[in-house]
PDB file of N, CA and C in Angstrom:
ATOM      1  N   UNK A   1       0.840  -1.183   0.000  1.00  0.00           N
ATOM      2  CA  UNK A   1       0.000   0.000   0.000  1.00  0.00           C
ATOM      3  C   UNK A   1       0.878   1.237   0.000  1.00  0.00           C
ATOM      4  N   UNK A   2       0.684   2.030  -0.725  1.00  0.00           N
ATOM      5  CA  UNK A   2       1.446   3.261  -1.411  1.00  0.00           C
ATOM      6  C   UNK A   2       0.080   4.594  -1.102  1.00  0.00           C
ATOM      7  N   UNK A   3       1.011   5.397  -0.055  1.00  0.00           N
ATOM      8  CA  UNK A   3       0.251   6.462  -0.226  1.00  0.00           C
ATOM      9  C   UNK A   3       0.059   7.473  -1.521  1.00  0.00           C
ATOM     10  N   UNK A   4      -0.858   7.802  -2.177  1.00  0.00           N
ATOM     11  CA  UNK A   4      -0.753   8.628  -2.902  1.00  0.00           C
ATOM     12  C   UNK A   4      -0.241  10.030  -2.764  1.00  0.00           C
ATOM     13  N   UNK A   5       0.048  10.769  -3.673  1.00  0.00           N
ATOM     14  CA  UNK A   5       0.903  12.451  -3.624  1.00  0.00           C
ATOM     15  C   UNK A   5       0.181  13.053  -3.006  1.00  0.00           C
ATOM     16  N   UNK A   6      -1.046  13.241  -3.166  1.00  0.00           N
ATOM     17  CA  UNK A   6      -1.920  13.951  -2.407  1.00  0.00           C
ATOM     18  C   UNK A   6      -2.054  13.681  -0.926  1.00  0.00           C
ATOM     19  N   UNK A   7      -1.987  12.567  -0.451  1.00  0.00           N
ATOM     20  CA  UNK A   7      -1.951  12.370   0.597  1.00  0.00           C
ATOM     21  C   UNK A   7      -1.175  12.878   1.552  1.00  0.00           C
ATOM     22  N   UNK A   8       0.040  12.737   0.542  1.00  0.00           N
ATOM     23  CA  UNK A   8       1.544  12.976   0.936  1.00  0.00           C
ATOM     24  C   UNK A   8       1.663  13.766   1.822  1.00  0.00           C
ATOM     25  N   UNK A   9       1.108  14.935   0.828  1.00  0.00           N
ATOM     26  CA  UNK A   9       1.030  16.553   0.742  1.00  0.00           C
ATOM     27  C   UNK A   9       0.400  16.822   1.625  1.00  0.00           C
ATOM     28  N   UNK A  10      -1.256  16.390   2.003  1.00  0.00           N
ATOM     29  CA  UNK A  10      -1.652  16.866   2.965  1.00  0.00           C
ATOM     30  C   UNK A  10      -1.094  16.718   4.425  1.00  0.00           C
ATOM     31  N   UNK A  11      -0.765  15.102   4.573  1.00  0.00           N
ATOM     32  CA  UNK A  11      -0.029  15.336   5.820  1.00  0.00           C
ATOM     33  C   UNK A  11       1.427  16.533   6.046  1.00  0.00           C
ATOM     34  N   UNK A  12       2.406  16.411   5.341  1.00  0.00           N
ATOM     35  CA  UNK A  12       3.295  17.360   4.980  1.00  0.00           C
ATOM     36  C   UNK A  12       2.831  18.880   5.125  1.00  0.00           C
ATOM     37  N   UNK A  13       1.727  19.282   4.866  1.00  0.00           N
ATOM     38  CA  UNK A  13       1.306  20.498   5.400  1.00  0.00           C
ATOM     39  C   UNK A  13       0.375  20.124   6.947  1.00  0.00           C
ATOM     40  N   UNK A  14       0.032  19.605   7.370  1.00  0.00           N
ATOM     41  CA  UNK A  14      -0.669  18.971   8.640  1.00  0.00           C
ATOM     42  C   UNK A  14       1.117  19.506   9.239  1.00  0.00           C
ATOM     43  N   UNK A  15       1.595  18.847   8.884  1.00  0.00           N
ATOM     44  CA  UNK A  15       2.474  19.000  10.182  1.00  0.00           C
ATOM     45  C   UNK A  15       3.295  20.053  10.139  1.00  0.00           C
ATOM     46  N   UNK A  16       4.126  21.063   9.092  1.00  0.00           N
ATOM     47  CA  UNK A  16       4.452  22.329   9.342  1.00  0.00           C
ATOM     48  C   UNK A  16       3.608  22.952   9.572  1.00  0.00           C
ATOM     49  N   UNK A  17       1.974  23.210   9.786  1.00  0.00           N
ATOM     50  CA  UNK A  17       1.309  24.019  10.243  1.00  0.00           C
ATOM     51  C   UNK A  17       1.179  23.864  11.797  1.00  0.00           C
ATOM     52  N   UNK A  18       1.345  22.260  12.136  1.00  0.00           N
ATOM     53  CA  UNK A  18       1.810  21.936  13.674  1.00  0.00           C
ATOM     54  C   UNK A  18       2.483  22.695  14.144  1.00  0.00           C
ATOM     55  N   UNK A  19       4.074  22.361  13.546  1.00  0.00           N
ATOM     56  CA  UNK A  19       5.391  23.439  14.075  1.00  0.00           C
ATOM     57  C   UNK A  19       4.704  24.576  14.366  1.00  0.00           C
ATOM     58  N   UNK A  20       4.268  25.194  13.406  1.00  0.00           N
ATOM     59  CA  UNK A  20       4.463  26.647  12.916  1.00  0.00           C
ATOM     60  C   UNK A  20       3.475  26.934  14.448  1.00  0.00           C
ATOM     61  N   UNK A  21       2.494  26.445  14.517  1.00  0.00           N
ATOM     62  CA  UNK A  21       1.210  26.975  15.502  1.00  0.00           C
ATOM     63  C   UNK A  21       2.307  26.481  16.858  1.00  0.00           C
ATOM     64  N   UNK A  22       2.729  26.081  17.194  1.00  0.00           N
ATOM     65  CA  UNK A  22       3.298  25.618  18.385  1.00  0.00           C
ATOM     66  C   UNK A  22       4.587  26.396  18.631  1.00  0.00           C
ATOM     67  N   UNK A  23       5.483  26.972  17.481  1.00  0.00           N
ATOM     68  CA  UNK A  23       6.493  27.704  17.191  1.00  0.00           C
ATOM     69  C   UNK A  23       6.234  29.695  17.654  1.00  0.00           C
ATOM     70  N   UNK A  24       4.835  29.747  17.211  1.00  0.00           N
ATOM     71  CA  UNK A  24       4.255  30.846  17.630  1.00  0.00           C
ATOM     72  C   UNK A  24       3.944  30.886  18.964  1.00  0.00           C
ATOM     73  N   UNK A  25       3.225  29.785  18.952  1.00  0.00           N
ATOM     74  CA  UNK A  25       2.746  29.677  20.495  1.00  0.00           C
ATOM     75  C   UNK A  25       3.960  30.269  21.466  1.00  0.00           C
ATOM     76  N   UNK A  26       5.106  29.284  20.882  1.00  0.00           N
ATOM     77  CA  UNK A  26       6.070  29.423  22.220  1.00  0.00           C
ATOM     78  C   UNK A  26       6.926  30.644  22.157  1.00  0.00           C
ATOM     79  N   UNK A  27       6.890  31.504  20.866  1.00  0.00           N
ATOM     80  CA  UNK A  27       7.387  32.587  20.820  1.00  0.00           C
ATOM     81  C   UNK A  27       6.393  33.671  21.687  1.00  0.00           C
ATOM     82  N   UNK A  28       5.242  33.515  22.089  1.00  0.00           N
ATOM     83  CA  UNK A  28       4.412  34.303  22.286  1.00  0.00           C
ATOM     84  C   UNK A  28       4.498  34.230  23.953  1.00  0.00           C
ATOM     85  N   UNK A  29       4.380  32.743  24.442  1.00  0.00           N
ATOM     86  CA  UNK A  29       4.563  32.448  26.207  1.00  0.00           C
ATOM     87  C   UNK A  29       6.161  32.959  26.538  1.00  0.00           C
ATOM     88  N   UNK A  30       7.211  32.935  25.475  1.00  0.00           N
ATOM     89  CA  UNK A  30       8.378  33.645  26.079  1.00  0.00           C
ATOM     90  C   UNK A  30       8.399  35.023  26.159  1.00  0.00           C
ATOM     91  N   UNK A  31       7.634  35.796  25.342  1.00  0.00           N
ATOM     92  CA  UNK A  31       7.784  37.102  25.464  1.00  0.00           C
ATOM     93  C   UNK A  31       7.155  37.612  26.161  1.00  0.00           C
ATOM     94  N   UNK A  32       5.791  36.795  26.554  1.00  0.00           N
ATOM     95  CA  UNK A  32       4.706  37.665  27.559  1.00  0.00           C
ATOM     96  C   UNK A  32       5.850  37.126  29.449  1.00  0.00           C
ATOM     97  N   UNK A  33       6.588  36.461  29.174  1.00  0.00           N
ATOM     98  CA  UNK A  33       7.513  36.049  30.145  1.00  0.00           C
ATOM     99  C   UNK A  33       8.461  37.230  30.557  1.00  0.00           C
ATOM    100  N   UNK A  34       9.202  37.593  29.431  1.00  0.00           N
ATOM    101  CA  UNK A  34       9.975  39.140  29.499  1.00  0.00           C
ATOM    102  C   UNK A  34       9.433  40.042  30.033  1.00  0.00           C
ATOM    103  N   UNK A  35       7.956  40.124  29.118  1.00  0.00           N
ATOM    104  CA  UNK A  35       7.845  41.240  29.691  1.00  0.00           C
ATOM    105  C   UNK A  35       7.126  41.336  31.307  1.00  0.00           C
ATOM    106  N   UNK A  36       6.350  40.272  31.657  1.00  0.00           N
ATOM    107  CA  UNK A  36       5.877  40.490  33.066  1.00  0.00           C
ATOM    108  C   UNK A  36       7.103  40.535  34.184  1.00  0.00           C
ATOM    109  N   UNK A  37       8.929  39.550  33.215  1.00  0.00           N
ATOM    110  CA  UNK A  37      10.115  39.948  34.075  1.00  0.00           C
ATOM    111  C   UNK A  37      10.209  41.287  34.394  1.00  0.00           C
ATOM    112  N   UNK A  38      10.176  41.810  33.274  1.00  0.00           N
ATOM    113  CA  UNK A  38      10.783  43.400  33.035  1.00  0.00           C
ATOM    114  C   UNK A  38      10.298  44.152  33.830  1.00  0.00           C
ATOM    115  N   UNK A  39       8.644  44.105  34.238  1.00  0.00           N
ATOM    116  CA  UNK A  39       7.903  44.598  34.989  1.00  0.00           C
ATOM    117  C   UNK A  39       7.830  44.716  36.041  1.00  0.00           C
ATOM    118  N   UNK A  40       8.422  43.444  36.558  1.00  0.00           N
ATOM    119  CA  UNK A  40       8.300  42.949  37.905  1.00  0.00           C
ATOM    120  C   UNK A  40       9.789  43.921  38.310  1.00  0.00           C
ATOM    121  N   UNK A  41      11.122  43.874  37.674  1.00  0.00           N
ATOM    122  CA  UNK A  41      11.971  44.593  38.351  1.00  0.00           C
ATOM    123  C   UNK A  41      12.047  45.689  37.995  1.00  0.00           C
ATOM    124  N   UNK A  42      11.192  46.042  37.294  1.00  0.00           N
ATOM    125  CA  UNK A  42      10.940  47.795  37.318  1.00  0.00           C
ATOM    126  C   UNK A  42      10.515  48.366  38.539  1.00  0.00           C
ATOM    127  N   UNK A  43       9.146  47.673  39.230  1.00  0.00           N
ATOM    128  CA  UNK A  43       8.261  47.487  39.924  1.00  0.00           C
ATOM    129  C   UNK A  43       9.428  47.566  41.520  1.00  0.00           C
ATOM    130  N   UNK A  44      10.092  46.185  41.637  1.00  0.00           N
ATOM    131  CA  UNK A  44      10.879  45.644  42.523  1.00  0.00           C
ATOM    132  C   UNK A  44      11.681  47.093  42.795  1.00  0.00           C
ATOM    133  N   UNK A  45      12.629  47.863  41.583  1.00  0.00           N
ATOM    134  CA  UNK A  45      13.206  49.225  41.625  1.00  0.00           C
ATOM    135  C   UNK A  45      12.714  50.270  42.853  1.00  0.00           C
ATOM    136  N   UNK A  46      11.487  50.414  41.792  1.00  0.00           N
ATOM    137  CA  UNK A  46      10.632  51.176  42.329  1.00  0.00           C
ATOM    138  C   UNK A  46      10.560  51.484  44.290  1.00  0.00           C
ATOM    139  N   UNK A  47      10.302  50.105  44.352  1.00  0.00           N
ATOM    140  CA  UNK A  47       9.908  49.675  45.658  1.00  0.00           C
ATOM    141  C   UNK A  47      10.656  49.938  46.519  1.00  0.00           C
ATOM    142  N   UNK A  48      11.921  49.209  46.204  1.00  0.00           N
ATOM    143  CA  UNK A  48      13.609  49.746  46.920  1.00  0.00           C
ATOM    144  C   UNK A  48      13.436  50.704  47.247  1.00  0.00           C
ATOM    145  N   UNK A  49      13.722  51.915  46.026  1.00  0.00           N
ATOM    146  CA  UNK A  49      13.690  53.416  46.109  1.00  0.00           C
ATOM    147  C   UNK A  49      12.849  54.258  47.374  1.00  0.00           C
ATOM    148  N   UNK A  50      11.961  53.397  47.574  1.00  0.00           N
ATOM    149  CA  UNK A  50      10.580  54.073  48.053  1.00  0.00           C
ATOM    150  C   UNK A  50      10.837  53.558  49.859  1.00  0.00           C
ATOM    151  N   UNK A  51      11.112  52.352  49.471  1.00  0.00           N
ATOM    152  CA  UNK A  51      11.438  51.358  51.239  1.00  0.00           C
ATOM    153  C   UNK A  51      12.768  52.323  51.759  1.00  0.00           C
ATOM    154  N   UNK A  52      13.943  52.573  51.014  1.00  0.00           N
ATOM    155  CA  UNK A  52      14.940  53.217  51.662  1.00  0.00           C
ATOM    156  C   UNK A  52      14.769  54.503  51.577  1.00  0.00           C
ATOM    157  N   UNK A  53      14.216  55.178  51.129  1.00  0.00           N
ATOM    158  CA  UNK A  53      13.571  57.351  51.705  1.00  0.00           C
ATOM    159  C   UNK A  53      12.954  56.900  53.239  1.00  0.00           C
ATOM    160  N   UNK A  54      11.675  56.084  53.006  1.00  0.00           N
ATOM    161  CA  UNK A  54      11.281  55.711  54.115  1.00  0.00           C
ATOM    162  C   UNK A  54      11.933  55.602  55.172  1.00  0.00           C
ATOM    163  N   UNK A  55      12.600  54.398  55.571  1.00  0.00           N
ATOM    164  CA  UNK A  55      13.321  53.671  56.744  1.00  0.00           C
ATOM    165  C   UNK A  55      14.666  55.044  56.536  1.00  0.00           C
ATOM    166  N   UNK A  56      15.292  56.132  56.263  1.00  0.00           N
ATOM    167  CA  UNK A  56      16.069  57.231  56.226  1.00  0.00           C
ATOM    168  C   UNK A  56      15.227  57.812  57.289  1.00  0.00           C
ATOM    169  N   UNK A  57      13.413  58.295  56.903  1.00  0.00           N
ATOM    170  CA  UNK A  57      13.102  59.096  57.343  1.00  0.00           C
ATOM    171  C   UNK A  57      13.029  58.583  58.993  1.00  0.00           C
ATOM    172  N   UNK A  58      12.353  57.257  58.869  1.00  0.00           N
ATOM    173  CA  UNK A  58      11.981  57.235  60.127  1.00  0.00           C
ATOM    174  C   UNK A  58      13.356  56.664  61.246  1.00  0.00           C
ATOM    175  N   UNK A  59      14.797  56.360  60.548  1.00  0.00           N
ATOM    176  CA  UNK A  59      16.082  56.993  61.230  1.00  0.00           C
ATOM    177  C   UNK A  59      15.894  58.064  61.712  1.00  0.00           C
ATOM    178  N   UNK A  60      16.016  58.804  61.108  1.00  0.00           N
ATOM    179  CA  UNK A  60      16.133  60.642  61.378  1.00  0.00           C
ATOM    180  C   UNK A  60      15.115  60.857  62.339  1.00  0.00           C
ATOM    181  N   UNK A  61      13.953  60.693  62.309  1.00  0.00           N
ATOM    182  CA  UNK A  61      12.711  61.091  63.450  1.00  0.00           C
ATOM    183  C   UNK A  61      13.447  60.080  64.685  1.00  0.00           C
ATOM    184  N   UNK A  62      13.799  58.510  64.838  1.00  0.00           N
ATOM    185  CA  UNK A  62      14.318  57.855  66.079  1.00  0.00           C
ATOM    186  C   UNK A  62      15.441  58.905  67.213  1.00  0.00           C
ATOM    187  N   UNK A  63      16.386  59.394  65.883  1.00  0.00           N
ATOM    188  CA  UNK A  63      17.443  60.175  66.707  1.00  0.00           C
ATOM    189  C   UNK A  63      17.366  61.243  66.481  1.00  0.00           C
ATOM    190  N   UNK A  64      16.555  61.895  66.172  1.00  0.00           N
ATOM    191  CA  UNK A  64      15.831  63.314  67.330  1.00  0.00           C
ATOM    192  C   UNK A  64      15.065  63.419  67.762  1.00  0.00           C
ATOM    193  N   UNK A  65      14.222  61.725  68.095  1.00  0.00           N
ATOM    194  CA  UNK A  65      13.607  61.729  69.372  1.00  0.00           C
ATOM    195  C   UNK A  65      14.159  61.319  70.524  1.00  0.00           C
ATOM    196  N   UNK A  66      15.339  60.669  70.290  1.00  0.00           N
ATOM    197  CA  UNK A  66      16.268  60.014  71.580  1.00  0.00           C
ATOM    198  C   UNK A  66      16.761  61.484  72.496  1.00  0.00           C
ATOM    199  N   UNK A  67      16.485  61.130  73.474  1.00  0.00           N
ATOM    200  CA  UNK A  67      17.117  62.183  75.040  1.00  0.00           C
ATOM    201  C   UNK A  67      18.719  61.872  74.507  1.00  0.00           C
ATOM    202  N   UNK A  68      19.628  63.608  74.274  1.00  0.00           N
ATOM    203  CA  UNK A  68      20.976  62.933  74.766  1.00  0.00           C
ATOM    204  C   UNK A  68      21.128  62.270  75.680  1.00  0.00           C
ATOM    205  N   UNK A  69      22.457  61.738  75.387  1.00  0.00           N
ATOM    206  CA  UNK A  69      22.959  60.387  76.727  1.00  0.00           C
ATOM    207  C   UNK A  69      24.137  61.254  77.225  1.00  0.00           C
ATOM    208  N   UNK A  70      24.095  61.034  78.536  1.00  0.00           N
ATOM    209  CA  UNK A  70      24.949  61.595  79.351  1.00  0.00           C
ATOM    210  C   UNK A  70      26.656  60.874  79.426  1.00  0.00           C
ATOM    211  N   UNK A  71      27.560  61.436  79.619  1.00  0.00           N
ATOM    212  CA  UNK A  71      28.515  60.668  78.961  1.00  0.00           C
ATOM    213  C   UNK A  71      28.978  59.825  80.590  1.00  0.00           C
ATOM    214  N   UNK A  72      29.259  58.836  80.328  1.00  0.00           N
ATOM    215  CA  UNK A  72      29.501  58.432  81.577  1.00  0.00           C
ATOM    216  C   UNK A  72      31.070  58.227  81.963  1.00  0.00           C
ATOM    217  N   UNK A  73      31.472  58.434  83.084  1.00  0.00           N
ATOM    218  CA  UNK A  73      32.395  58.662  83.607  1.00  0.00           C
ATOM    219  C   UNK A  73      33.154  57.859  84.374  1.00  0.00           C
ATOM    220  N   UNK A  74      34.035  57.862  84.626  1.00  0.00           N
ATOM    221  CA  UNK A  74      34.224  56.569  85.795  1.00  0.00           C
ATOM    222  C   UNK A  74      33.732  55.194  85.020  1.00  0.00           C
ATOM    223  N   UNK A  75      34.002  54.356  84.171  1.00  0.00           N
ATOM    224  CA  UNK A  75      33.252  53.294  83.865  1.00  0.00           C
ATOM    225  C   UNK A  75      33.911  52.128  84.597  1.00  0.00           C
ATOM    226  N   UNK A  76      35.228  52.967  84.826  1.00  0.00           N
ATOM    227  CA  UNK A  76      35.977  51.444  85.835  1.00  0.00           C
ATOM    228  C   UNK A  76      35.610  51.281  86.961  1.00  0.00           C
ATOM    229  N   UNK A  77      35.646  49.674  87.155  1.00  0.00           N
ATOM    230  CA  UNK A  77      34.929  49.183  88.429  1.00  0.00           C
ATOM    231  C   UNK A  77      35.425  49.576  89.447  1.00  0.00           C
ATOM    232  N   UNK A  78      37.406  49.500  89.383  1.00  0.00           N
ATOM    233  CA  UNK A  78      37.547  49.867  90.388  1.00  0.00           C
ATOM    234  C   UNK A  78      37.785  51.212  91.284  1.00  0.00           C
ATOM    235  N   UNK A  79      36.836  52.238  90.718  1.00  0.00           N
ATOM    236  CA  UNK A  79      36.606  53.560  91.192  1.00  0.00           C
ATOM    237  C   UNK A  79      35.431  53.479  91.974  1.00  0.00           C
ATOM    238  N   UNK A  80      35.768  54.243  93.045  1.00  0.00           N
ATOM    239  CA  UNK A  80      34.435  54.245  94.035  1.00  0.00           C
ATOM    240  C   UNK A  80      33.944  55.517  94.176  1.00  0.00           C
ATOM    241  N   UNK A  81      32.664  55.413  93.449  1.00  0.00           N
ATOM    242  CA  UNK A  81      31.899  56.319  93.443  1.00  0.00           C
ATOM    243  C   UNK A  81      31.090  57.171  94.252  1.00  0.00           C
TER     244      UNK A  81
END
């Protein structure tokens, strides 16, 4: 049993239209991949930027709310106070 040309042919296009749809496909799930990467450390940037002004500011408000400290004197034991 001998397939005929036509037959041939149709499978032969059956299956580069396979590739091709699956070739797209996967060109399409890698790029929507980039770009939700790209996004995400734009995003991630962003965030940094925003977390360290923050935690600066609320440094700065801790130590000028702290009471100076008195300097202490005498720290050796064996001084009698």
């Amino acid at each position: 049993m001998t397939k005929s040309t036509f037959t041939k042919t149709k499978a032969q296009m059956k299956s580069s239209s396979y590739y091709l749809f699956w070739g797209i496909a996967t060109v399409a799930v890698v790029a929507g991949q980039v770009y939700v990467g790209t996004g995400y450390r734009s995003m991630s940037r962003s965030l940094d930027a925003w977390f360290e002004q923050t935690i600066n500011i609320m440094i700065k408000k801790r130590i000028m709310q702290e009471a100076p400290r008195k300097p202490e004197y005498y720290r050796d034991d064996m001084v009698i106070r």
